[in-house]
Protein backbone atom coordinates (compact mmCIF):
# COMPACT_ATOMS: atom_id res chain seq x y z
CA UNK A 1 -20.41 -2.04 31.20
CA UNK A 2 -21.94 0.75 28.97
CA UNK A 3 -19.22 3.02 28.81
CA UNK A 4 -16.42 0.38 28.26
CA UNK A 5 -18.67 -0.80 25.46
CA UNK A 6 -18.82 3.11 24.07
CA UNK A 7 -14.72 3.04 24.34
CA UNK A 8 -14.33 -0.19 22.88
CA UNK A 9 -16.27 1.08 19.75
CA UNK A 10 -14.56 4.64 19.58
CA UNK A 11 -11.27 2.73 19.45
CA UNK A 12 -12.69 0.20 16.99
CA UNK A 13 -13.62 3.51 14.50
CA UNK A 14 -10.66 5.19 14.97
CA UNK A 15 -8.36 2.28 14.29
CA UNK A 16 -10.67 1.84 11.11
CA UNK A 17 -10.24 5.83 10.01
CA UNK A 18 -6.60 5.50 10.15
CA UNK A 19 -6.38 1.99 8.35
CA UNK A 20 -9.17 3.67 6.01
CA UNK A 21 -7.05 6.95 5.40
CA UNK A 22 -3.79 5.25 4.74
CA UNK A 23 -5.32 3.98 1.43
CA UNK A 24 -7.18 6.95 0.81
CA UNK A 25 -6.56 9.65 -1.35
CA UNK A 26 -4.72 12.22 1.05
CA UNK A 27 -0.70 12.43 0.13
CA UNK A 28 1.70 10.75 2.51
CA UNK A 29 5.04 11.00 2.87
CA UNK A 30 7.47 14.42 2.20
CA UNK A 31 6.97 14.95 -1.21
CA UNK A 32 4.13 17.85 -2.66
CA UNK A 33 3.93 18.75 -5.82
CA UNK A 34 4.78 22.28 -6.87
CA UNK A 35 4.66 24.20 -9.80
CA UNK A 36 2.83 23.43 -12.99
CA UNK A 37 2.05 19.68 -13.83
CA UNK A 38 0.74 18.82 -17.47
CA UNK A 39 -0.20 15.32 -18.64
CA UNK A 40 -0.50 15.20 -22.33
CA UNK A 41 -1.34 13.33 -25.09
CA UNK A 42 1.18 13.39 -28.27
CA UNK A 43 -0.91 13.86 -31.47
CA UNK A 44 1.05 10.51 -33.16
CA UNK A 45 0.71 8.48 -29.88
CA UNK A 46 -2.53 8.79 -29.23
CA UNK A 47 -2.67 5.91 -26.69
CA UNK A 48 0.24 7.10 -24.57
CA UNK A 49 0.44 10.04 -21.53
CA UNK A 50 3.10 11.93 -20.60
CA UNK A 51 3.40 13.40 -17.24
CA UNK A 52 5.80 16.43 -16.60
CA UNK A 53 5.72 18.17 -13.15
CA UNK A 54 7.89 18.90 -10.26
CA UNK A 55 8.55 17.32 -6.68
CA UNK A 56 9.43 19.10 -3.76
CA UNK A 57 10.46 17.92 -0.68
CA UNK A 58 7.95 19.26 2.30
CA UNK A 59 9.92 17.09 4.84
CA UNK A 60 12.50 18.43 7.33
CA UNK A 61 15.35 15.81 6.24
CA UNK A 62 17.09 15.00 3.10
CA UNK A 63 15.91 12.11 0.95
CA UNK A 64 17.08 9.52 -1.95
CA UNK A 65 14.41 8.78 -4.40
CA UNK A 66 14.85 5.92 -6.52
CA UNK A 67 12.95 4.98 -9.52
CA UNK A 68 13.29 1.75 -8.55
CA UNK A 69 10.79 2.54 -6.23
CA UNK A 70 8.63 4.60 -8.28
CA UNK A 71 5.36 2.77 -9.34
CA UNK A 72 2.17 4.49 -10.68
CA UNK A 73 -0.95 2.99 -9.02
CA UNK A 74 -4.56 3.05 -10.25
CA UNK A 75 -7.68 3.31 -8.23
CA UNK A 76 -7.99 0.09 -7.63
CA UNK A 77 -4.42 -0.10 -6.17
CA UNK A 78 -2.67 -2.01 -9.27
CA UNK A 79 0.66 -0.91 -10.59
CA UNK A 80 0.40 0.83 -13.90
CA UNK A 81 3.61 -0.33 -16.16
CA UNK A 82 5.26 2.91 -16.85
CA UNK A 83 8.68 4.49 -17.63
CA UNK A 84 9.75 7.73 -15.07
CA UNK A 85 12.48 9.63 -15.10
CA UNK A 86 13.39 12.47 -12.19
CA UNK A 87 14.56 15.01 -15.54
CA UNK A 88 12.03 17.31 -17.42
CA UNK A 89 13.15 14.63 -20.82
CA UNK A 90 14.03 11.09 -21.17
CA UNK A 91 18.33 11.03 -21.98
CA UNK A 92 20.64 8.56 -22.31
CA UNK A 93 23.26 7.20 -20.20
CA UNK A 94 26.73 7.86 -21.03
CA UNK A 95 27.67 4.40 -21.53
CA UNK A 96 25.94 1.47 -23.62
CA UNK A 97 23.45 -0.80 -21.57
CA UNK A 98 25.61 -3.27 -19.61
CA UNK A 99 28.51 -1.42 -19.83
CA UNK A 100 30.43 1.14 -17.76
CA UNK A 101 31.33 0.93 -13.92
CA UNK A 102 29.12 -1.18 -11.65
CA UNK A 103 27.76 0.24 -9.31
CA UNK A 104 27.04 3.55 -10.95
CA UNK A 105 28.42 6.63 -9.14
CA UNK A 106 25.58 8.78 -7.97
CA UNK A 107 26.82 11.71 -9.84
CA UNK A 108 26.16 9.50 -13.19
CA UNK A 109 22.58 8.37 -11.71
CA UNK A 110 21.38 11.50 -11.00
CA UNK A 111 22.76 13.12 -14.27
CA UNK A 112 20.70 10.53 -16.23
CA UNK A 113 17.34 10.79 -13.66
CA UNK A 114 17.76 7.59 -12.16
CA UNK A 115 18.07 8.94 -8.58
CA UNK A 116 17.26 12.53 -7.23
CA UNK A 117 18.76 13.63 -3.56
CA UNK A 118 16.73 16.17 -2.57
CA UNK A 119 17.84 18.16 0.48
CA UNK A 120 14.42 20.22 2.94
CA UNK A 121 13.23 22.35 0.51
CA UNK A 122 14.81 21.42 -2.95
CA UNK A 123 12.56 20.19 -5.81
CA UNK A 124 13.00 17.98 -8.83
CA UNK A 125 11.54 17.68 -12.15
CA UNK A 126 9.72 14.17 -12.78
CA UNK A 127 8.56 12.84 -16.00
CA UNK A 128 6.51 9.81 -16.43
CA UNK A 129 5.28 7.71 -19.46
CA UNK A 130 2.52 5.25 -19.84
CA UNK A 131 0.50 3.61 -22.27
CA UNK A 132 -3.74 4.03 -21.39
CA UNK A 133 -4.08 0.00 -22.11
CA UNK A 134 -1.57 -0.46 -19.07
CA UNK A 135 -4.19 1.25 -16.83
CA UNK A 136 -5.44 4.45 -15.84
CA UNK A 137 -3.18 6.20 -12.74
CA UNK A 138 -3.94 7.91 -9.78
CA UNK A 139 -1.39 8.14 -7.74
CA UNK A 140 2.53 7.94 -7.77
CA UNK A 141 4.14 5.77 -4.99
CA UNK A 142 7.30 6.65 -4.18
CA UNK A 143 8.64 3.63 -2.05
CA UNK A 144 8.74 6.66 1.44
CA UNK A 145 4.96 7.80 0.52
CA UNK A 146 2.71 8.71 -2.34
CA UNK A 147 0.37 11.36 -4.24
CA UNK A 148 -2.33 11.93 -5.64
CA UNK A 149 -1.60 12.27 -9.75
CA UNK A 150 -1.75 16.11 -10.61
CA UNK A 151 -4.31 17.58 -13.15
C-alpha cells in the first residue's frame, strides 16, 4: 500500500504545481515583450500611468489580438479599468462614433489599434492607460495568455 500511497501524493503535488503555476507570475501564451517598456507618470495627471512597450509574437503561428480581450489584472486577480491601444499613441477613427461601415474592415481596425495580426516573429507597439484609483496592475491578459507588466 506504501508506494501507491507515495504515487497518489506525487500526483496530488504535481496537479497542485500546475494549477498553482497557471496563476502564477510566469508569462503564458505567445506573446514576450521586447524592446524598451516605460510606464510614466504625466506631470498634470498625476494620478494616471501610461504604459508604452512592444509585443512580439514568440509563437510559431499567426495571431489576432483584440482589445476586446485585453484586460489589465492586479495581484489579486481583479481587472484594472483601463484604455489600450496596439499603436505607440491614442488616434482617432476615421469616422464619428456610430458611424461608418459595420463591421469595420480590418484594415480600418488595425490602422486605428483596435486589432493587431501579428504573423511568427512580428511585433507591435501597445499603449495602455489607467488611472492608480482603478487599481494597481500586474499583468496584461490578452484573452490567448498573459504577462507579467514590464518595469
Amino acid at each position: 500500500m506504501r508506494p501507491v500511497a507515495l504515487l497518489i501524493t506525487g500526483a496530488v503535488l504535481v496537479a497542485l504545481a500546475l494549477i498553482l503555476s497557471a496563476f502564477g507570475g510566469d508569462d503564458r501564451g505567445p506573446l514576450r515583450w521586447t524592446g524598451e517598456a516605460d510606464v510614466f507618470t504625466h506631470p498634470t495627471l498625476p494620478s494616471d500611468r501610461v504604459l508604452t512597450a512592444t509585443l512580439r509574437n514568440a509563437g510559431q503561428q499567426a495571431i489576432r489580438l483584440d482589445l476586446a480581450d485585453l484586460r489589465l489584472v492586479g495581484g489579486d486577480g481583479t481587472t484594472v479599468a483601463a484604455t489600450p491601444v496596439f499603436l505607440e499613441a491614442f488616434g482617432r477613427s476615421l469616422w464619428a462614433g456610430g458611424r461608418g461601415p459595420e463591421p469595420a474592415a480590418d484594415s480600418e481596425l488595425q490602422r486605428t489599434g483596435r486589432i493587431a495580426l501579428l504573423a511568427p516573429g512580428e511585433a507591435v507597439p501597445l499603449t495602455v492607460a489607467w488611472h492608480v484609483a482603478d487599481g494597481d496592475p500586474a499583468r496584461v491578459d490578452y484573452g490567448q495568455g498573459s504577462l507579467s507588466l514590464p518595469g
